[in-house]
N, C-alpha and C. Protein backbone atom coordinates (compact mmCIF):
# COMPACT_ATOMS: atom_id res chain seq x y z
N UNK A 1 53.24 30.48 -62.99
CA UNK A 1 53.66 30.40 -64.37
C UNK A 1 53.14 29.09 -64.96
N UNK A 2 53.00 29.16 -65.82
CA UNK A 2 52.00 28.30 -66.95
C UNK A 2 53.18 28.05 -68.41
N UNK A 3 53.48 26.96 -68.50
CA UNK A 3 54.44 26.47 -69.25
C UNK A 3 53.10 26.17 -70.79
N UNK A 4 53.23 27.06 -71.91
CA UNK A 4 52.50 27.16 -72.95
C UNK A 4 53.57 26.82 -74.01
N UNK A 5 53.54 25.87 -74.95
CA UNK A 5 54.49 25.57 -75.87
C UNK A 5 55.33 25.48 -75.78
N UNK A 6 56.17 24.97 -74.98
CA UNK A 6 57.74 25.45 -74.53
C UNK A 6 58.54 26.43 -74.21
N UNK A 7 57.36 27.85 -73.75
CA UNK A 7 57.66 28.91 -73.48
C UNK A 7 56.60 29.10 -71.93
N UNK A 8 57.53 29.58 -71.14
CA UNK A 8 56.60 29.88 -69.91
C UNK A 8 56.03 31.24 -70.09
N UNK A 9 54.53 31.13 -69.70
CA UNK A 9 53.74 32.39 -69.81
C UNK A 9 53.14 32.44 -68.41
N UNK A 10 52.94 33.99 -67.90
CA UNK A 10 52.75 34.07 -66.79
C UNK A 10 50.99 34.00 -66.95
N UNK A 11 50.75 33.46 -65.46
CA UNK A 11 49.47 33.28 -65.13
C UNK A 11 48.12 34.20 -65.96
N UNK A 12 48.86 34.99 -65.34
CA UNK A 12 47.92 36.38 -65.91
C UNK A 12 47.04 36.75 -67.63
N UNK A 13 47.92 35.95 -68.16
CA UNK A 13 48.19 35.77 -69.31
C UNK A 13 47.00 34.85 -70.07
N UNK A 14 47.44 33.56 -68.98
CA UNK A 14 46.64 31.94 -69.74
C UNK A 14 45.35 32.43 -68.97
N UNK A 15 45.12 33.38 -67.97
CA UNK A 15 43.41 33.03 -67.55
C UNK A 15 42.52 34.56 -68.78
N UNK A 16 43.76 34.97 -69.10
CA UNK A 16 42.34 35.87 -70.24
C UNK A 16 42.33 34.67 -71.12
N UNK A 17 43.55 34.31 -71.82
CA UNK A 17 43.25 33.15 -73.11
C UNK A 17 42.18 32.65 -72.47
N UNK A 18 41.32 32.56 -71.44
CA UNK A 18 40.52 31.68 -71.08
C UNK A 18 38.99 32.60 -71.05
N UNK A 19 39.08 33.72 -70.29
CA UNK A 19 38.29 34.37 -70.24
C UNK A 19 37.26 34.74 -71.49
N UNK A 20 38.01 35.37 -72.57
CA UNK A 20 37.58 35.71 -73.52
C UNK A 20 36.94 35.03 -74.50
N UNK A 21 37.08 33.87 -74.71
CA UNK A 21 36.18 32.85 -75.48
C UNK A 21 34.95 31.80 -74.18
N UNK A 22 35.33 32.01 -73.08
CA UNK A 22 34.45 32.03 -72.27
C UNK A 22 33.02 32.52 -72.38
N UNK A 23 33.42 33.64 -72.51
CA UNK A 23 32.59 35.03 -72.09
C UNK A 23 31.70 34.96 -73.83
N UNK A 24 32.52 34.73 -74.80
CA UNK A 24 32.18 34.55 -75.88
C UNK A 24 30.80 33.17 -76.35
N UNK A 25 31.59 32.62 -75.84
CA UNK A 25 30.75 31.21 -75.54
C UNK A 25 29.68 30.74 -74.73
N UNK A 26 29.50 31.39 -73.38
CA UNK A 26 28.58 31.57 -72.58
C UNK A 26 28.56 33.04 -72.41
N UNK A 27 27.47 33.88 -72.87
CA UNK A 27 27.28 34.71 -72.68
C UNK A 27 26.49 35.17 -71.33
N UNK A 28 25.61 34.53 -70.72
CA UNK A 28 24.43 34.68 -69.45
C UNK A 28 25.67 34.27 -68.44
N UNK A 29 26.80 33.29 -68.72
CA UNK A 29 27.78 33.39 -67.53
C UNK A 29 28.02 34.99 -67.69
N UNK A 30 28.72 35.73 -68.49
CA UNK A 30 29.31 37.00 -68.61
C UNK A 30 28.46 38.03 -67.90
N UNK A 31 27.28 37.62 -67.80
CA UNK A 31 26.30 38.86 -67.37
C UNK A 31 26.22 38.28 -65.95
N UNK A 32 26.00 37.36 -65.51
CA UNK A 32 26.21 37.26 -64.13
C UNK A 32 26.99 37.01 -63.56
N UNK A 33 28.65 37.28 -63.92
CA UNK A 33 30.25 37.01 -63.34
C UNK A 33 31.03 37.85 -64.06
N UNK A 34 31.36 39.25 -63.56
CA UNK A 34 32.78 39.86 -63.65
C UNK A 34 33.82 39.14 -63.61
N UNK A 35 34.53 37.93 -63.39
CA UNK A 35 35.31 37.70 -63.28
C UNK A 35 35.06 36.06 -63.92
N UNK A 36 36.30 35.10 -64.03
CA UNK A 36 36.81 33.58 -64.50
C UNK A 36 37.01 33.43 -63.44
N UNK A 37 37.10 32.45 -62.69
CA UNK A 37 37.16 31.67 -61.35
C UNK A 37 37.62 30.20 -61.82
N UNK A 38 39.32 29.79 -61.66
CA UNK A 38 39.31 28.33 -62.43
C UNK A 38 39.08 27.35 -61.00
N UNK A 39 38.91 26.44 -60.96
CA UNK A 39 39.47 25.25 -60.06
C UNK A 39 39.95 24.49 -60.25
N UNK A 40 41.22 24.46 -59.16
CA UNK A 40 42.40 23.69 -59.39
C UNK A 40 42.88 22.42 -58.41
N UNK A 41 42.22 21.12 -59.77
CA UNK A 41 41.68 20.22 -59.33
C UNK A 41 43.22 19.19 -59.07
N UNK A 42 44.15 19.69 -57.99
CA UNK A 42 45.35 19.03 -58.10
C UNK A 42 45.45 18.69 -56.85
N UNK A 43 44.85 17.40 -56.36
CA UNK A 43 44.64 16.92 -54.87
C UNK A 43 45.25 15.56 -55.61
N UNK A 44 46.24 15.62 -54.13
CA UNK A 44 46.93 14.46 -54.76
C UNK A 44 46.36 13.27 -54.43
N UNK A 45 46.60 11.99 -55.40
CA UNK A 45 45.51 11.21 -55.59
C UNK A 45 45.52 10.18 -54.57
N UNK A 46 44.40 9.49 -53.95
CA UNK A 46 44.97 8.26 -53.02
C UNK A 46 45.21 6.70 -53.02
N UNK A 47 46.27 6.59 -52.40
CA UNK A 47 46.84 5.64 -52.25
C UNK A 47 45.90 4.55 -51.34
N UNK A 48 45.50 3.60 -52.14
CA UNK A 48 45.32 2.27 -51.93
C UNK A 48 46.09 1.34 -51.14
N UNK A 49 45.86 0.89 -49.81
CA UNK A 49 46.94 -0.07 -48.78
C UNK A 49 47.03 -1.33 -49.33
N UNK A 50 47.53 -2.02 -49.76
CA UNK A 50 47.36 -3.32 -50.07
C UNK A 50 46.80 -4.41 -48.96
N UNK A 51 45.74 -5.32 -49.53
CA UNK A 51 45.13 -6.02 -48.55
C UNK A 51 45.90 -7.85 -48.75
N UNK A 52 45.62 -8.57 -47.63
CA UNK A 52 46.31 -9.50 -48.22
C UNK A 52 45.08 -10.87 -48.28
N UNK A 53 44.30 -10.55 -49.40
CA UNK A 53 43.15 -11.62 -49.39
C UNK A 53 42.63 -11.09 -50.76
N UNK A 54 42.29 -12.58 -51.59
CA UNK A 54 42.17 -12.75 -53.14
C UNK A 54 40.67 -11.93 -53.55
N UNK A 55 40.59 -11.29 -54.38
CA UNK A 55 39.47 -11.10 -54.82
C UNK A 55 38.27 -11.77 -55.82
N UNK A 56 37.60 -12.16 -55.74
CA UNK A 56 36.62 -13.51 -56.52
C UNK A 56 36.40 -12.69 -57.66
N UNK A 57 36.32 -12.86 -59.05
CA UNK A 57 35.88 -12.93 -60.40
C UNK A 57 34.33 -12.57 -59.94
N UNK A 58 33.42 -12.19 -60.04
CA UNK A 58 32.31 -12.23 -60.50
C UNK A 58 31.45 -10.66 -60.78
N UNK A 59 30.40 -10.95 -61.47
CA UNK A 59 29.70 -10.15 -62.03
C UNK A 59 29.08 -8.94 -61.48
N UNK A 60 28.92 -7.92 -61.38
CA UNK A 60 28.60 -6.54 -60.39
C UNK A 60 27.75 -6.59 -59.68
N UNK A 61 26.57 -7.27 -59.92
CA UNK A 61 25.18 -7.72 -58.81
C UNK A 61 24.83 -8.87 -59.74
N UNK A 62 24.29 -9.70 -59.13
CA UNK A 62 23.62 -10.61 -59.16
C UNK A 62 22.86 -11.21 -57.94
N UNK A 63 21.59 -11.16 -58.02
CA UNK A 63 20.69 -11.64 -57.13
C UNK A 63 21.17 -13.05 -56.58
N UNK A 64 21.92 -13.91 -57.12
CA UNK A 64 22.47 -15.15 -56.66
C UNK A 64 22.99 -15.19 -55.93
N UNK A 65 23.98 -13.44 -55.56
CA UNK A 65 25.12 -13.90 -54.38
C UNK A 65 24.80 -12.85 -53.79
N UNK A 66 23.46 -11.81 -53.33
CA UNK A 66 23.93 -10.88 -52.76
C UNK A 66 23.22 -11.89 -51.64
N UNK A 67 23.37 -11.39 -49.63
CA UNK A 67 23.15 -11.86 -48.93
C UNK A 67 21.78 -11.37 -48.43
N UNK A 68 21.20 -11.15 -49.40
CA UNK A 68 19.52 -10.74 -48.61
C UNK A 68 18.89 -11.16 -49.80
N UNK A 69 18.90 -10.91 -51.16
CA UNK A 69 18.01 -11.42 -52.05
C UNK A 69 18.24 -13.65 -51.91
N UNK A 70 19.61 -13.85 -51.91
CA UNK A 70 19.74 -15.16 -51.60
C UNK A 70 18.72 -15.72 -50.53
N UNK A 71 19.29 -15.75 -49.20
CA UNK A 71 18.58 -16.18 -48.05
C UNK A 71 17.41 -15.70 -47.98
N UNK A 72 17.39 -14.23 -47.13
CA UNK A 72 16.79 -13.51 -46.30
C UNK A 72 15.40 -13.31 -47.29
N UNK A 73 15.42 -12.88 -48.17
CA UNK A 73 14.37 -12.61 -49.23
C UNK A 73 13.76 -14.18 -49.76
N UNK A 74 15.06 -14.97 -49.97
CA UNK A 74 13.79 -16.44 -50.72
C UNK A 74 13.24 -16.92 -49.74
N UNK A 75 13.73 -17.32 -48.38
CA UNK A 75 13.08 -17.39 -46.99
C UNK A 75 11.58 -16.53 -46.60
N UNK A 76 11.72 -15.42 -47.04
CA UNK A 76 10.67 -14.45 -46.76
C UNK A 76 9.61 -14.88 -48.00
N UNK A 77 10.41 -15.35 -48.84
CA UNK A 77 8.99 -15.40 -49.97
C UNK A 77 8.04 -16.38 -49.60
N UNK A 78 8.77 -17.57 -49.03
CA UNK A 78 7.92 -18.50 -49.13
C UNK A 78 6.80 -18.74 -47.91
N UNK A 79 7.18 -17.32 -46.91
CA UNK A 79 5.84 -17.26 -45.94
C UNK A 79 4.94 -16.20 -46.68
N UNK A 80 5.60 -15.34 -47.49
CA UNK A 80 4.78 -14.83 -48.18
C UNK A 80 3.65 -14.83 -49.58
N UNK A 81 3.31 -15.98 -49.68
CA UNK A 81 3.16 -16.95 -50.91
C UNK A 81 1.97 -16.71 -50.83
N UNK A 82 1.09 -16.76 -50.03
CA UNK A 82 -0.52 -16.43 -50.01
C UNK A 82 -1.11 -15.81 -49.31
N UNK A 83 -0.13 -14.92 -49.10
CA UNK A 83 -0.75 -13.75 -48.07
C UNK A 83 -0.86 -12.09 -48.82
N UNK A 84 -2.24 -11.59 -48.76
CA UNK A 84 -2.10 -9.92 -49.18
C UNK A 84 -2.24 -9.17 -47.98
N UNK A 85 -1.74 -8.11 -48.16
CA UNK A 85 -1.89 -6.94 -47.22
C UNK A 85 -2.45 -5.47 -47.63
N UNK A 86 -3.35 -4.98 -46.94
CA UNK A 86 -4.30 -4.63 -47.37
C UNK A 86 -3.71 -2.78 -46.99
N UNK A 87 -2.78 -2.73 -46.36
CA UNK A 87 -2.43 -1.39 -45.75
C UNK A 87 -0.63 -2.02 -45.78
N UNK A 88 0.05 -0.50 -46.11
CA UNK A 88 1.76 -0.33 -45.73
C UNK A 88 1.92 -0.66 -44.22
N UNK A 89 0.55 -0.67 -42.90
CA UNK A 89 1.55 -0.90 -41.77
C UNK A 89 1.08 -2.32 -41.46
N UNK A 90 -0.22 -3.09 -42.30
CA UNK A 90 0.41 -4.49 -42.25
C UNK A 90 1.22 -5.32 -42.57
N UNK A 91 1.96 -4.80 -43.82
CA UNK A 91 2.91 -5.63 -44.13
C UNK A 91 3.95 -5.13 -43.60
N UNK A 92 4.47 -3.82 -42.72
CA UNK A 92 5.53 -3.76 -41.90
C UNK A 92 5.47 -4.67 -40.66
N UNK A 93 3.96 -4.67 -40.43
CA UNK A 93 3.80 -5.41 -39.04
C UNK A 93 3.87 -6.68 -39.33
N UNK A 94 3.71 -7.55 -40.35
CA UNK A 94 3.94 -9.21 -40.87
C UNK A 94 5.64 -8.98 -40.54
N UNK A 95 6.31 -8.02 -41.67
CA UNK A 95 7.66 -8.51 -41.61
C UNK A 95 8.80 -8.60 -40.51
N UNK A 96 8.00 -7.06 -39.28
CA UNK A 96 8.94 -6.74 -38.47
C UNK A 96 8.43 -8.39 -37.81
N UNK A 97 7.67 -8.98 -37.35
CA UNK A 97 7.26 -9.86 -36.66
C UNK A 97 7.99 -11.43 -37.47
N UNK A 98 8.23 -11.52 -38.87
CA UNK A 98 8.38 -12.54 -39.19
C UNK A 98 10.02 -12.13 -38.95
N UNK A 99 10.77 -11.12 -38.96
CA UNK A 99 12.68 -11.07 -38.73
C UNK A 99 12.72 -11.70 -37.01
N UNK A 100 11.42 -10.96 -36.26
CA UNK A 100 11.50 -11.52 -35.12
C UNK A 100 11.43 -12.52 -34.76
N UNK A 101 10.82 -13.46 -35.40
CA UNK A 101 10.48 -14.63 -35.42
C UNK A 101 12.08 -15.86 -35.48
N UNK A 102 12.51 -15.40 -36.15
CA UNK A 102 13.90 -15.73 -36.97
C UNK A 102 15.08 -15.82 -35.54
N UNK A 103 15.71 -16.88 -35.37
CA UNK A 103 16.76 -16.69 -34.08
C UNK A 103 18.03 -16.52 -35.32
N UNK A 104 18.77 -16.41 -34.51
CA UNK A 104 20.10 -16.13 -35.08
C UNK A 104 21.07 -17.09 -35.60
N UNK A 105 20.62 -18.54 -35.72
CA UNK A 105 21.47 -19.05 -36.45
C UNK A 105 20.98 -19.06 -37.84
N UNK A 106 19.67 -18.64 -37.85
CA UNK A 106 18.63 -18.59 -39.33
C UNK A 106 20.39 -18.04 -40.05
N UNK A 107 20.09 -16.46 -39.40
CA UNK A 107 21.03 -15.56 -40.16
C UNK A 107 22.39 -16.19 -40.04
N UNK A 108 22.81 -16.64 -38.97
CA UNK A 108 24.62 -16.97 -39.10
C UNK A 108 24.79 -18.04 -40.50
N UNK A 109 23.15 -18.55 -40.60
CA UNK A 109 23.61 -19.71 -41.57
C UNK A 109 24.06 -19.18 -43.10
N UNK A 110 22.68 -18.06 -42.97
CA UNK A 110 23.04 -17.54 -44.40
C UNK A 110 24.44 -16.87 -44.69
N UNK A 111 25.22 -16.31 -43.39
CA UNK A 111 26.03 -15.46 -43.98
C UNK A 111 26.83 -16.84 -44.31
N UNK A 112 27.13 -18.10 -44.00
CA UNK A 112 28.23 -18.93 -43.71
C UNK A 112 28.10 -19.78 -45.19
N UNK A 113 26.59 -19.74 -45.85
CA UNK A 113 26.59 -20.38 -46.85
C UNK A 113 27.12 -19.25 -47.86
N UNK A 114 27.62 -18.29 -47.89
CA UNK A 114 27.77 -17.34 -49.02
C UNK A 114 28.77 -17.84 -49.90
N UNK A 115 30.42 -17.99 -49.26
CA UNK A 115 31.45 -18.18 -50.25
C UNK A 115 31.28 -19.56 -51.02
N UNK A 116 30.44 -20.27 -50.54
CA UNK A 116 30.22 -21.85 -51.37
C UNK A 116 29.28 -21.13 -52.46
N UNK A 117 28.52 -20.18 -52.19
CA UNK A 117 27.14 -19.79 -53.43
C UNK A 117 27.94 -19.05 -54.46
N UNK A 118 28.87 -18.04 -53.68
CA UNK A 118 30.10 -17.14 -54.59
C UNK A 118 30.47 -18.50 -55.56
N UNK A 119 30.93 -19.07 -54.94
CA UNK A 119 32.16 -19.88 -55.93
C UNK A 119 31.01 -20.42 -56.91
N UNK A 120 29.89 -21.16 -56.75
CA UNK A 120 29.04 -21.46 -57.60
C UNK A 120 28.75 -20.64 -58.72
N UNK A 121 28.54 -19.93 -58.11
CA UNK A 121 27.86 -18.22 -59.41
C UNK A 121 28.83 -17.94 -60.12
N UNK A 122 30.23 -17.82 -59.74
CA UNK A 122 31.42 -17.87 -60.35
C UNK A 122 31.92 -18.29 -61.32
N UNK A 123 31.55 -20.31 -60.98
CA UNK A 123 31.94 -21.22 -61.61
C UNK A 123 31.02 -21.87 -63.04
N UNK A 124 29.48 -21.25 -62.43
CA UNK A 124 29.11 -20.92 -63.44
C UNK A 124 28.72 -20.01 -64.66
N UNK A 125 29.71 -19.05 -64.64
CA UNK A 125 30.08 -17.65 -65.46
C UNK A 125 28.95 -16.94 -64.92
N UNK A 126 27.88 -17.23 -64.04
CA UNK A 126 26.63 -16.33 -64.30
C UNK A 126 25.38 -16.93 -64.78
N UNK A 127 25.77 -17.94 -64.86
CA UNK A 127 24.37 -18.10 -65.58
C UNK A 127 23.89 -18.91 -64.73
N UNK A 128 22.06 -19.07 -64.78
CA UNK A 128 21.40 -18.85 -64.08
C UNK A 128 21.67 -20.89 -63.30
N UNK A 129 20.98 -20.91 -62.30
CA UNK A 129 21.41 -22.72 -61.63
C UNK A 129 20.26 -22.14 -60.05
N UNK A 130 20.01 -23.50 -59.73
CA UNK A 130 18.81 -23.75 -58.44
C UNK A 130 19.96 -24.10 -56.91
């Protein structure tokens, strides 16, 4: 039952009100569907756990704070500064060789400098700083 104006109307009822200006309205639906088919989009909605750690203010992307255009990419530029590649599997073969190259505090450093760069990018609304 389908509560219509303050009067309950049975099902049967509200899916022609539906059908018929349907069918009216899209006509090429009508020719390829005998029937209205509704979906009933009533999944109940989910619940969010609460976390217990602040969320930072800032802007949806910005190249300043993501952790590969920051480090990993300005690092990479500057071996890449005068070098062309003449084929797609030399410059896979430069890069896989230059990540290899790289020990792991390269990377621990970058992830460790992030929340000092966050708060920077932050503090300066966005706008642009070296």
């Amino acid at each position: 039952m389908i509560q219509k104006q303050r009067h309950w109307v049975p099902y049967e009822l509200k899916l022609r009100d539906v059908e018929r200006p349907l069918k009216e309205k899209r006509p090429l639906y009508a020719q390829r569907h005998d029937k209205v088919i509704l979906l009933h989009d009533n999944a109940r909605p989910h619940v969010a756990k609460p976390v217990k750690t602040s969320v930072l203010p800032h802007p949806p992307y910005s190249p300043d704070i993501a952790p590969s255009d920051f480090h990993l990419f300005r690092s990479m530029a500057h071996g890449l500064a005068d070098r062309r590649f003449h084929s797609y599997e030399g410059a896979q073969k430069w890069i896989d060789s230059w990540i290899a190259s790289k020990d792991m505090s390269f990377f621990r450093r970058g992830i460790h400098v992030l929340p000092e760069r966050w708060e920077k990018v932050v503090s300066s609304d966005g706008q642009y700083f070296k």
